[in-house]
PDB file of N, CA and C in Angstrom:
ATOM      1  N   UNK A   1     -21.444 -37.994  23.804  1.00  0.00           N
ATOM      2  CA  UNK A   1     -21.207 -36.753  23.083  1.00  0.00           C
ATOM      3  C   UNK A   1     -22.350 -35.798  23.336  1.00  0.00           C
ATOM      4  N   UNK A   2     -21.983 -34.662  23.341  1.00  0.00           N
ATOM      5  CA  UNK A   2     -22.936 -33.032  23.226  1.00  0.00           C
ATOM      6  C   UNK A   2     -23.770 -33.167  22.253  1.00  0.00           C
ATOM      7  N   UNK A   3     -23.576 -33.846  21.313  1.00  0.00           N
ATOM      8  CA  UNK A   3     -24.277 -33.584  19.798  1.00  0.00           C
ATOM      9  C   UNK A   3     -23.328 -32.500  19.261  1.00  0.00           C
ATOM     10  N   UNK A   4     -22.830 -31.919  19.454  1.00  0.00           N
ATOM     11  CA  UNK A   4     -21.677 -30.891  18.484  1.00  0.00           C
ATOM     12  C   UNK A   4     -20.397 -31.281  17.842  1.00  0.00           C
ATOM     13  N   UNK A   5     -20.750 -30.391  16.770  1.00  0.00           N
ATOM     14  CA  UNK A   5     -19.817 -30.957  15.402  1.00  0.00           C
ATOM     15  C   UNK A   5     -18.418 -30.535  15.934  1.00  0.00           C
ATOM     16  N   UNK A   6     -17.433 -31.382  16.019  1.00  0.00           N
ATOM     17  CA  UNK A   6     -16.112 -31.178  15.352  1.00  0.00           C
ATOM     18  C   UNK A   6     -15.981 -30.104  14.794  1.00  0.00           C
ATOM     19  N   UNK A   7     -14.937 -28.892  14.944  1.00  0.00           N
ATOM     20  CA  UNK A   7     -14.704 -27.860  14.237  1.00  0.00           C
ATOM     21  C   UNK A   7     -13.525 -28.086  13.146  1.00  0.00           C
ATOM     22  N   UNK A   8     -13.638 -27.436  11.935  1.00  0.00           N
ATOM     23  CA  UNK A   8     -12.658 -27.730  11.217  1.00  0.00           C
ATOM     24  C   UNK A   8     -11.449 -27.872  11.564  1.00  0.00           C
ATOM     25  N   UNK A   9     -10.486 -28.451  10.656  1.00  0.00           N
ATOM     26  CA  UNK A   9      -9.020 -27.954  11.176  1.00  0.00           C
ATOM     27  C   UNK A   9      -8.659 -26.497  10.346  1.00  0.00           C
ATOM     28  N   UNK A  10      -8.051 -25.322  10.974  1.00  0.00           N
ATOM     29  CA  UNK A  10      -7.741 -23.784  10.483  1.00  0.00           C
ATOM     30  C   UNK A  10      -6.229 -24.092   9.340  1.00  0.00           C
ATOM     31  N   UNK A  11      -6.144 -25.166   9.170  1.00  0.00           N
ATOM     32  CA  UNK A  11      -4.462 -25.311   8.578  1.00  0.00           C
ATOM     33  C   UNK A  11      -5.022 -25.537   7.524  1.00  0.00           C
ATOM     34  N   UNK A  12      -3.787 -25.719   6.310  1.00  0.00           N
ATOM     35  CA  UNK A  12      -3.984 -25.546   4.553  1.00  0.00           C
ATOM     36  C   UNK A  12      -3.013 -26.569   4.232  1.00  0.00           C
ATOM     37  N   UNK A  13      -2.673 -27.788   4.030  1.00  0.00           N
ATOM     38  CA  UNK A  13      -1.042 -28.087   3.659  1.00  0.00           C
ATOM     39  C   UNK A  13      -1.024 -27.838   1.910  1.00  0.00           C
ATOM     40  N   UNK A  14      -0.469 -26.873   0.742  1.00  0.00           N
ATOM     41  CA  UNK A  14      -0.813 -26.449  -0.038  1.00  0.00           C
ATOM     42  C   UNK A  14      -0.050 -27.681  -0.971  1.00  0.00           C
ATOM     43  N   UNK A  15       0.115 -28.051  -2.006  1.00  0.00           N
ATOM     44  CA  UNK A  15       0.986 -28.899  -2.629  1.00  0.00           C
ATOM     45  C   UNK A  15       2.059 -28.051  -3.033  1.00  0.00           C
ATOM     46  N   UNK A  16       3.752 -28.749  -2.801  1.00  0.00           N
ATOM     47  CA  UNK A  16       4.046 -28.364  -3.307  1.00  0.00           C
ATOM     48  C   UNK A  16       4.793 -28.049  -4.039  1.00  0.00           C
ATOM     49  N   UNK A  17       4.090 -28.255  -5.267  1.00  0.00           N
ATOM     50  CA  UNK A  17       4.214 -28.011  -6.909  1.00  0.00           C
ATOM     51  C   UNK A  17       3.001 -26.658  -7.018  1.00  0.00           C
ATOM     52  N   UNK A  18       3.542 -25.772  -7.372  1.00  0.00           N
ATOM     53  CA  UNK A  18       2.550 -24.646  -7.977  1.00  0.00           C
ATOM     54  C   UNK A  18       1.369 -25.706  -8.749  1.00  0.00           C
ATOM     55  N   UNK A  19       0.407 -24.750  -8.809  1.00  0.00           N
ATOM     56  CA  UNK A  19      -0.558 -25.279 -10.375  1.00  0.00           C
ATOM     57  C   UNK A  19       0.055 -24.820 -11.398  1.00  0.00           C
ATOM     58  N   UNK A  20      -0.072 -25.425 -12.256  1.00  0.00           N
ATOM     59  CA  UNK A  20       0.388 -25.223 -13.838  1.00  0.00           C
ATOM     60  C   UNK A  20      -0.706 -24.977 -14.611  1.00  0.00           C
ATOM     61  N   UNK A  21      -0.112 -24.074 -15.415  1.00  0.00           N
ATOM     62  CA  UNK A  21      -1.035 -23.156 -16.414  1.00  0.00           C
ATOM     63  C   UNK A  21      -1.525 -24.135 -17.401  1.00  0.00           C
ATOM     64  N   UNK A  22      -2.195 -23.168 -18.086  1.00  0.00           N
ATOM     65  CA  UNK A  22      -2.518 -24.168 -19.365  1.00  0.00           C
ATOM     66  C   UNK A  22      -2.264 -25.001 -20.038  1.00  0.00           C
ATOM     67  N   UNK A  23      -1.227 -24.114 -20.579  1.00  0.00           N
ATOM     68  CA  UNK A  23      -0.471 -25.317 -21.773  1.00  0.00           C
ATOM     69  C   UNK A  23       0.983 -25.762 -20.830  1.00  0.00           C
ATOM     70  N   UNK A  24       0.466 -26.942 -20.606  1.00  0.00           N
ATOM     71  CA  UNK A  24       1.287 -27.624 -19.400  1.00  0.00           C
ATOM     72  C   UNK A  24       2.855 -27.963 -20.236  1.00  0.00           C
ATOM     73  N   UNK A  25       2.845 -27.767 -21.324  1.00  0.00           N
ATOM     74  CA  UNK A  25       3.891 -28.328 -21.499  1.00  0.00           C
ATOM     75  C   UNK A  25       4.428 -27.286 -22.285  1.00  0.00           C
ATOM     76  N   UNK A  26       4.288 -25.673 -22.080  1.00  0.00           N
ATOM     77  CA  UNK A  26       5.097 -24.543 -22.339  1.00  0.00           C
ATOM     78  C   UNK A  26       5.926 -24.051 -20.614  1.00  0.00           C
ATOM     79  N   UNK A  27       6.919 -23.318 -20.656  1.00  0.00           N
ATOM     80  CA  UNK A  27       7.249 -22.628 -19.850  1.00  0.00           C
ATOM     81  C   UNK A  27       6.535 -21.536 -19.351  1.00  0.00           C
ATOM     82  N   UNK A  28       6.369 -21.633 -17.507  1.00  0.00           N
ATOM     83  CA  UNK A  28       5.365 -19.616 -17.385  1.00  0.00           C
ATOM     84  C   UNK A  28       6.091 -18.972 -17.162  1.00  0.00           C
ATOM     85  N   UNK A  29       5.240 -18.120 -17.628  1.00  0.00           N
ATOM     86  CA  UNK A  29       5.975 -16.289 -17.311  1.00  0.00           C
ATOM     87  C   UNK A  29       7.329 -16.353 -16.451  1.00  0.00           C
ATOM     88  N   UNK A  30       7.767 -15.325 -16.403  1.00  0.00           N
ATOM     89  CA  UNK A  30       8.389 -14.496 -15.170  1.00  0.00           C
ATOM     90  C   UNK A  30       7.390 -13.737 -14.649  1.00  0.00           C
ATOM     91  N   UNK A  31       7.415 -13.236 -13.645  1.00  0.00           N
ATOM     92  CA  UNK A  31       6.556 -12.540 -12.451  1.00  0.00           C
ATOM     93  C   UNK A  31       6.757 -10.605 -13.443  1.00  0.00           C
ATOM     94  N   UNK A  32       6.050 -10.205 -13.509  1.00  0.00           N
ATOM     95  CA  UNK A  32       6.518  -9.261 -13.074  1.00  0.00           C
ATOM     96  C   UNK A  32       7.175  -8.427 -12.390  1.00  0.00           C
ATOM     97  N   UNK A  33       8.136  -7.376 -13.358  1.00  0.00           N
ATOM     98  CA  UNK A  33       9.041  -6.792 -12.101  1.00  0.00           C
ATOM     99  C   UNK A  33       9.015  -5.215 -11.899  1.00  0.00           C
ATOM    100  N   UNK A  34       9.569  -4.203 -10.906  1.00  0.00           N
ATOM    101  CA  UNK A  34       9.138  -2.828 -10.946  1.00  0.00           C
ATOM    102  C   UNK A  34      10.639  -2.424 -11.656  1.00  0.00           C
ATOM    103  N   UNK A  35      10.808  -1.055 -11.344  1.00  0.00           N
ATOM    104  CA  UNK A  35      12.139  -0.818 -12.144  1.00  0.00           C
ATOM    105  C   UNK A  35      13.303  -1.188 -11.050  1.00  0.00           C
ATOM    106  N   UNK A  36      13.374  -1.297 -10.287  1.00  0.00           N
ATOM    107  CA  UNK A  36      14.419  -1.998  -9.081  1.00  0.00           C
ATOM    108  C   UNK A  36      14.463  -3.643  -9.171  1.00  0.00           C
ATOM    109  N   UNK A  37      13.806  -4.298 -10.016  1.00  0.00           N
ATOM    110  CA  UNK A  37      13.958  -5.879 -10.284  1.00  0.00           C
ATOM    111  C   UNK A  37      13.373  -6.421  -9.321  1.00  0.00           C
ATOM    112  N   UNK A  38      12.681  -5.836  -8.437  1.00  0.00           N
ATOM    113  CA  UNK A  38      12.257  -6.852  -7.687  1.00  0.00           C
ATOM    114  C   UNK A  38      10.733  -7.361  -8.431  1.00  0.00           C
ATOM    115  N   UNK A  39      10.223  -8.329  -7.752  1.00  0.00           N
ATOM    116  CA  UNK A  39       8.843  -8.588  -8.223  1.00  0.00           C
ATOM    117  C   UNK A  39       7.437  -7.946  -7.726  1.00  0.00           C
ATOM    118  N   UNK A  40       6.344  -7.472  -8.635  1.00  0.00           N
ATOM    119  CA  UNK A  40       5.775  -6.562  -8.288  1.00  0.00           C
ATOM    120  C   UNK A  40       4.966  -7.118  -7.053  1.00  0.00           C
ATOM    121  N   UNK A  41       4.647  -6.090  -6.058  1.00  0.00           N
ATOM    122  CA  UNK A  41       3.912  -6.340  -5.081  1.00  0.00           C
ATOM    123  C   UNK A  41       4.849  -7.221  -3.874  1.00  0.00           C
ATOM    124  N   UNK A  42       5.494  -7.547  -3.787  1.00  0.00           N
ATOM    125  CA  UNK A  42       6.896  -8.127  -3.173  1.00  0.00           C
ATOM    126  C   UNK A  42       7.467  -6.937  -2.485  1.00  0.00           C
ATOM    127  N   UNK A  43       7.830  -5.937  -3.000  1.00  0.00           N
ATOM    128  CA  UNK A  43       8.224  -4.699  -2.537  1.00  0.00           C
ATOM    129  C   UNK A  43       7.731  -3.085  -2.361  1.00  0.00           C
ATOM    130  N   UNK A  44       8.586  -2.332  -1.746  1.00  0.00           N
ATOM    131  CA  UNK A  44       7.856  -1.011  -1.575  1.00  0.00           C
ATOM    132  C   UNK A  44       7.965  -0.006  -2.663  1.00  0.00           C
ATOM    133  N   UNK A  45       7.309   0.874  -2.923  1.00  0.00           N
ATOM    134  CA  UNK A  45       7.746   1.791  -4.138  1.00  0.00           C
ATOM    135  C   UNK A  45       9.076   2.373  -3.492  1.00  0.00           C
ATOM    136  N   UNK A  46      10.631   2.732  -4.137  1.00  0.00           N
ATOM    137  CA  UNK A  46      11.407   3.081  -4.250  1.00  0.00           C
ATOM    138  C   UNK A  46      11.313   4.491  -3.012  1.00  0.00           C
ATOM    139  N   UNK A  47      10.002   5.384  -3.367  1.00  0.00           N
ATOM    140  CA  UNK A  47       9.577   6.420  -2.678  1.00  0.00           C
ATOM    141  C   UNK A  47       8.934   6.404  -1.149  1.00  0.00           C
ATOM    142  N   UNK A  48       8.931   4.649  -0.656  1.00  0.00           N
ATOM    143  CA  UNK A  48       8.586   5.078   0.682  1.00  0.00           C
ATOM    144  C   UNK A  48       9.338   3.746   1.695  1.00  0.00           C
ATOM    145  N   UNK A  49      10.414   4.299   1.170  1.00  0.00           N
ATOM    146  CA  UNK A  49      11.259   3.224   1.747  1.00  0.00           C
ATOM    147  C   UNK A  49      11.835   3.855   2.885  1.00  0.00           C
ATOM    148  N   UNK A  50      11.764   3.347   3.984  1.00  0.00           N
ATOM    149  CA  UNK A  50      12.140   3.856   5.552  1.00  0.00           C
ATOM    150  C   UNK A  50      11.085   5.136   6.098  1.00  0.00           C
ATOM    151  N   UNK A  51       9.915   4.814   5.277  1.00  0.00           N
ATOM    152  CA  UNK A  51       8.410   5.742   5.493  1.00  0.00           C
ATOM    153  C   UNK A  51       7.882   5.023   6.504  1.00  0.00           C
ATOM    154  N   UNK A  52       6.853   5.666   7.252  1.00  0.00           N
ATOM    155  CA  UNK A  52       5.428   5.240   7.877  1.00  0.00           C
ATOM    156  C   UNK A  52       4.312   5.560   7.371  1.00  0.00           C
ATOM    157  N   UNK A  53       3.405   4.778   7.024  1.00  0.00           N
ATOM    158  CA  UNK A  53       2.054   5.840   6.372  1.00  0.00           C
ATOM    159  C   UNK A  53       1.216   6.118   7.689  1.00  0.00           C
ATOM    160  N   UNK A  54       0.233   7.197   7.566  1.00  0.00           N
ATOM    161  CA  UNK A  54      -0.479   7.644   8.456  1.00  0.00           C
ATOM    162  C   UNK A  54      -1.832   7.788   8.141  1.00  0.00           C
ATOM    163  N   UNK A  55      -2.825   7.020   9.102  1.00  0.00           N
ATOM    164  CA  UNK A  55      -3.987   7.279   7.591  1.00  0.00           C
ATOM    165  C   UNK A  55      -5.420   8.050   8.980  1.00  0.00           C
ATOM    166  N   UNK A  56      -5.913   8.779   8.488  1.00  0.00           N
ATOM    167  CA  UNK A  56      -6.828   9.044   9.016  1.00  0.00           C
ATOM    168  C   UNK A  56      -8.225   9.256   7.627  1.00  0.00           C
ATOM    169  N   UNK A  57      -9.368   9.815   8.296  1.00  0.00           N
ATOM    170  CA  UNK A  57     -10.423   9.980   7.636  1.00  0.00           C
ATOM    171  C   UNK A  57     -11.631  11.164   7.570  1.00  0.00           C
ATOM    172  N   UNK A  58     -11.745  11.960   6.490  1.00  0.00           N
ATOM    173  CA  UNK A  58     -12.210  12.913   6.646  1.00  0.00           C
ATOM    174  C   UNK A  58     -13.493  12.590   5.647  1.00  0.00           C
ATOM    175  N   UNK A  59     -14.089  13.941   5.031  1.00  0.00           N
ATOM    176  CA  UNK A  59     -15.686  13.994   5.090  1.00  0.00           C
ATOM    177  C   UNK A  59     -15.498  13.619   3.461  1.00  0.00           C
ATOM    178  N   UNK A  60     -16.333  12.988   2.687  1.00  0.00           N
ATOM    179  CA  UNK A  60     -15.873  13.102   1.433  1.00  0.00           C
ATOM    180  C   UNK A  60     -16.047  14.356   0.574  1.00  0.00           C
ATOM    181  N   UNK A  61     -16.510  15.581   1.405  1.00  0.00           N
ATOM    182  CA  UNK A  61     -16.395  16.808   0.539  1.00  0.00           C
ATOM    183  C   UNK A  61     -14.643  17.168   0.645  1.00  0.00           C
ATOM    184  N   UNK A  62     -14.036  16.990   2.104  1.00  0.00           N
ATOM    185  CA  UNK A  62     -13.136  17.215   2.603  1.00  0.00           C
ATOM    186  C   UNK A  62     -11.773  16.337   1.411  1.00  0.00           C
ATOM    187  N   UNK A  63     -12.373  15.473   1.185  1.00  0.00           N
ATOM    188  CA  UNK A  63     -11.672  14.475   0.392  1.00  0.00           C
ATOM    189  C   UNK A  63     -11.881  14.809  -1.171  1.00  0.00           C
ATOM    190  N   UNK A  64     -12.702  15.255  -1.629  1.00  0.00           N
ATOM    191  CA  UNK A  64     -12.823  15.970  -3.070  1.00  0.00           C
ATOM    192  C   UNK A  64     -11.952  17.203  -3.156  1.00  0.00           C
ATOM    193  N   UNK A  65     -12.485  17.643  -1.826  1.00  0.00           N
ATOM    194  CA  UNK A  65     -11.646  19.172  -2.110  1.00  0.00           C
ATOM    195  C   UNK A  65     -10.071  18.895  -2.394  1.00  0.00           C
ATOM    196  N   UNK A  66      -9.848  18.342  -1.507  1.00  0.00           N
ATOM    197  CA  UNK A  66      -7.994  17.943  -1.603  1.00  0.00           C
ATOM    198  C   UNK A  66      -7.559  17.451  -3.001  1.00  0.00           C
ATOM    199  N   UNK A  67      -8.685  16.581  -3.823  1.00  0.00           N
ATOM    200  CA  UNK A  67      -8.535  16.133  -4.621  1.00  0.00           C
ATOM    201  C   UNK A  67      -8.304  17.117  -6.104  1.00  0.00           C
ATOM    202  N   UNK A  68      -9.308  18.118  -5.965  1.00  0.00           N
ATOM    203  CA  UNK A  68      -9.118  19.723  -6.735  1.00  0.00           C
ATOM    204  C   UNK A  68      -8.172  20.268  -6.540  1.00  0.00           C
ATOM    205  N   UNK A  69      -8.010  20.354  -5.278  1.00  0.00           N
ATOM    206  CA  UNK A  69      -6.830  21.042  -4.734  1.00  0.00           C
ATOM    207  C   UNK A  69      -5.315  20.523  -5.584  1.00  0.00           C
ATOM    208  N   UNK A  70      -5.241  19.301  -5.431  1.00  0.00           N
ATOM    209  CA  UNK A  70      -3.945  18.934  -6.323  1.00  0.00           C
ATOM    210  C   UNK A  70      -4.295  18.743  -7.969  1.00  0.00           C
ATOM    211  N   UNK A  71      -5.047  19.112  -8.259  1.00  0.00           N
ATOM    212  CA  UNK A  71      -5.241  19.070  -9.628  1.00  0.00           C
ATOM    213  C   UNK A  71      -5.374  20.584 -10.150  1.00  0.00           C
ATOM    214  N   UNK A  72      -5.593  21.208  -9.115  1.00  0.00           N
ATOM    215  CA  UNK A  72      -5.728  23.073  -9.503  1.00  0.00           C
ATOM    216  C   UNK A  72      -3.833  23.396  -9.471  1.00  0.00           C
ATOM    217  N   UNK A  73      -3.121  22.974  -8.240  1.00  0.00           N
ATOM    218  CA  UNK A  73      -2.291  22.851  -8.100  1.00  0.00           C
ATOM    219  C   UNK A  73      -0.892  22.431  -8.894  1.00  0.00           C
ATOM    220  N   UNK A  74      -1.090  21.475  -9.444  1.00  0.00           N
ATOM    221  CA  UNK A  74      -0.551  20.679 -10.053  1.00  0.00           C
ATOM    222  C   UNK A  74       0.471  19.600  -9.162  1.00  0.00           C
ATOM    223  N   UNK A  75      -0.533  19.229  -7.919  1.00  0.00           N
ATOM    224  CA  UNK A  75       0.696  18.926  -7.219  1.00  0.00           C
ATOM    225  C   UNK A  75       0.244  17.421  -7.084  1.00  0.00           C
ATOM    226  N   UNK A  76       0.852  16.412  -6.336  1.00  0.00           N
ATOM    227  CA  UNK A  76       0.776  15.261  -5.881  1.00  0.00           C
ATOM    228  C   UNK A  76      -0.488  15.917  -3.809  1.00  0.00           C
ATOM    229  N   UNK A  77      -1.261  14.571  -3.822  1.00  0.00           N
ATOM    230  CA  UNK A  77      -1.838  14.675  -2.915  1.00  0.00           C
ATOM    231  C   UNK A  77      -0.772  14.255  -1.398  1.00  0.00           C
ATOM    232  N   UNK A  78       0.348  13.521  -1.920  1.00  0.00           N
ATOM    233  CA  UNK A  78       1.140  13.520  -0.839  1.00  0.00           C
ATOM    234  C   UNK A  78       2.029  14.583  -0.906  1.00  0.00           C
ATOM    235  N   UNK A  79       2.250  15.730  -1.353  1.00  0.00           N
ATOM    236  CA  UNK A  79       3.113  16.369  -1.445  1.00  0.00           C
ATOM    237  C   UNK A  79       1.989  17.472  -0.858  1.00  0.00           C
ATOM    238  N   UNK A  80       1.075  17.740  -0.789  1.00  0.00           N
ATOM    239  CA  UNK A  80       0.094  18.370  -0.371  1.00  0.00           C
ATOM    240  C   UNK A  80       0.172  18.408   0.943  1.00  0.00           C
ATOM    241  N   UNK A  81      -0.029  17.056   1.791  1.00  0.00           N
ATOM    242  CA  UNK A  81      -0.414  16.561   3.078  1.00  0.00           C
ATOM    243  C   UNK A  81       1.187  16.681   3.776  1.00  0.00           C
ATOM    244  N   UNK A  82       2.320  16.676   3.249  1.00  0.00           N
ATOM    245  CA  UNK A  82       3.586  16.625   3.836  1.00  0.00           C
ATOM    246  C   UNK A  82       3.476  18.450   4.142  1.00  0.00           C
ATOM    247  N   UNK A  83       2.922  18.890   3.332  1.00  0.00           N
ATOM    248  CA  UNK A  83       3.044  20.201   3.215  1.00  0.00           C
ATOM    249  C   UNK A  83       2.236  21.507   4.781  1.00  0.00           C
ATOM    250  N   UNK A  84       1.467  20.515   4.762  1.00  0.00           N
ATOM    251  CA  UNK A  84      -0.179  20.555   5.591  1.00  0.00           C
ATOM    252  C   UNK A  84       0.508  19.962   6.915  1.00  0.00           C
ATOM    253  N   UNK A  85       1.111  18.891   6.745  1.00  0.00           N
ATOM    254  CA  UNK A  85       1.815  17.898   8.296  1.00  0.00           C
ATOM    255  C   UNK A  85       2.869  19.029   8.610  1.00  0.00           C
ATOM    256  N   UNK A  86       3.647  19.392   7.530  1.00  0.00           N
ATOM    257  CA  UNK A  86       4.832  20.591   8.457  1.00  0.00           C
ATOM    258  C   UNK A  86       4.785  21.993   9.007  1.00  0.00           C
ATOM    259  N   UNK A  87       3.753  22.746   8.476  1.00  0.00           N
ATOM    260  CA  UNK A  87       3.130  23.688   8.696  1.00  0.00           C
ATOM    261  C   UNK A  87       2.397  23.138   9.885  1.00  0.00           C
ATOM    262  N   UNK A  88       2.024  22.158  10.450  1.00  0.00           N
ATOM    263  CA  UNK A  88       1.268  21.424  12.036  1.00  0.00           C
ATOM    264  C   UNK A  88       2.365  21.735  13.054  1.00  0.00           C
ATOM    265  N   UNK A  89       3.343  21.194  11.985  1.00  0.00           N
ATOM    266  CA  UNK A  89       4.606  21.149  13.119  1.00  0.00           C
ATOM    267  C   UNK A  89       5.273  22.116  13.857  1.00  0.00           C
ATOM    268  N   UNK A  90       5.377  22.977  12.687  1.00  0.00           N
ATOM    269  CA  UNK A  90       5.824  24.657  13.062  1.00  0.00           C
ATOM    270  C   UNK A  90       4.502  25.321  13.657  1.00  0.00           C
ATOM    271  N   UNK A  91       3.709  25.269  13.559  1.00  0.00           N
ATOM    272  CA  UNK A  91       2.752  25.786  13.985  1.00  0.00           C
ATOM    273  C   UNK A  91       2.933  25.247  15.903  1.00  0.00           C
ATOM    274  N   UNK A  92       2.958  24.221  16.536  1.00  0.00           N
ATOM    275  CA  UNK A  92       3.366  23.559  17.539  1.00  0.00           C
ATOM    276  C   UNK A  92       4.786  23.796  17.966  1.00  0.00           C
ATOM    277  N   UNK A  93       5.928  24.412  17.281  1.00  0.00           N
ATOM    278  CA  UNK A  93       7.121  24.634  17.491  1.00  0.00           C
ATOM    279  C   UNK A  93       8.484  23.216  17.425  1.00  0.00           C
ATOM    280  N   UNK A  94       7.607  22.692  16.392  1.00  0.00           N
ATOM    281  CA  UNK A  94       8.123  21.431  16.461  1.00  0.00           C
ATOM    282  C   UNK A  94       9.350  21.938  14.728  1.00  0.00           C
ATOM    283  N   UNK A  95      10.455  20.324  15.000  1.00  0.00           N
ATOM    284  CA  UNK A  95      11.055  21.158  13.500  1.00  0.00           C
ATOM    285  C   UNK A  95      10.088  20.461  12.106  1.00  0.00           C
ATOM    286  N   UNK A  96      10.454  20.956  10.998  1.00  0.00           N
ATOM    287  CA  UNK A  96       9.759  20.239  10.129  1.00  0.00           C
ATOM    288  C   UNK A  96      10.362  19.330   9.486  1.00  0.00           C
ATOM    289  N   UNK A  97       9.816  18.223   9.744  1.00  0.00           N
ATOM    290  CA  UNK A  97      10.262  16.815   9.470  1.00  0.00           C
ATOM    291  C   UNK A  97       9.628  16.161   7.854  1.00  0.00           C
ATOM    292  N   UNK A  98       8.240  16.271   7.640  1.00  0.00           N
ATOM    293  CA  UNK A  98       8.243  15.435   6.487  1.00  0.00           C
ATOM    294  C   UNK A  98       8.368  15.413   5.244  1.00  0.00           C
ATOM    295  N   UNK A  99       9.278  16.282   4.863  1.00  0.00           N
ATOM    296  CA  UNK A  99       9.648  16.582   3.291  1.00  0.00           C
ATOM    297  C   UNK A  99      11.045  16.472   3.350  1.00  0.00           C
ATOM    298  N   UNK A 100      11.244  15.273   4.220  1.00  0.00           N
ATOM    299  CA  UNK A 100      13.027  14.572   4.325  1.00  0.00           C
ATOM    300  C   UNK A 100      13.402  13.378   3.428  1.00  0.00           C
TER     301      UNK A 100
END
């Protein structure tokens, strides 16, 4: 031998039986659910279903400002940026797509 260790194995085999809560001999929860029944975090918000998100990164003054901006506004920060993305578009001669 090299003298070198064996590397772990990367696998998990989990049991399976969940862990059980406390009081082992009550029933648990239900999961939480959103208003569509599904369980939370399981699914997408209702609002970005057949979406792409797009993420880029700006300065954090750049990122405050926007943040005033929809609060002077009264608007949503995505309703802002859809606003900002279609005005790109027309501006380029493109049609405006993201407030579909």
């Amino acid at each position: 031998m090299s003298g070198t260790k064996q590397r772990p194995r990367m696998s998990f085999n989990a049991p399976s039986d969940p862990p059980r809560p406390i009081g082992a001999g009550e029933t648990p929860e239900a999961p939480a659910s959103t208003s569509g029944g599904e369980v939370a975090g399981a699914s997408r918000q209702r609002s970005r279903i057949g979406k792409r998100a797009i993420t880029f990164y700006v300065s954090p003054e750049a990122f405050r400002q926007v943040g005033i901006l929809s609060v002077q506004t009264d608007r949503t920060v995505q309703d802002l940026m859809q606003e900002a993305l279609d005005q790109l578009f027309q501006q380029h001669g493109l049609h405006r797509l993201a407030r579909e």
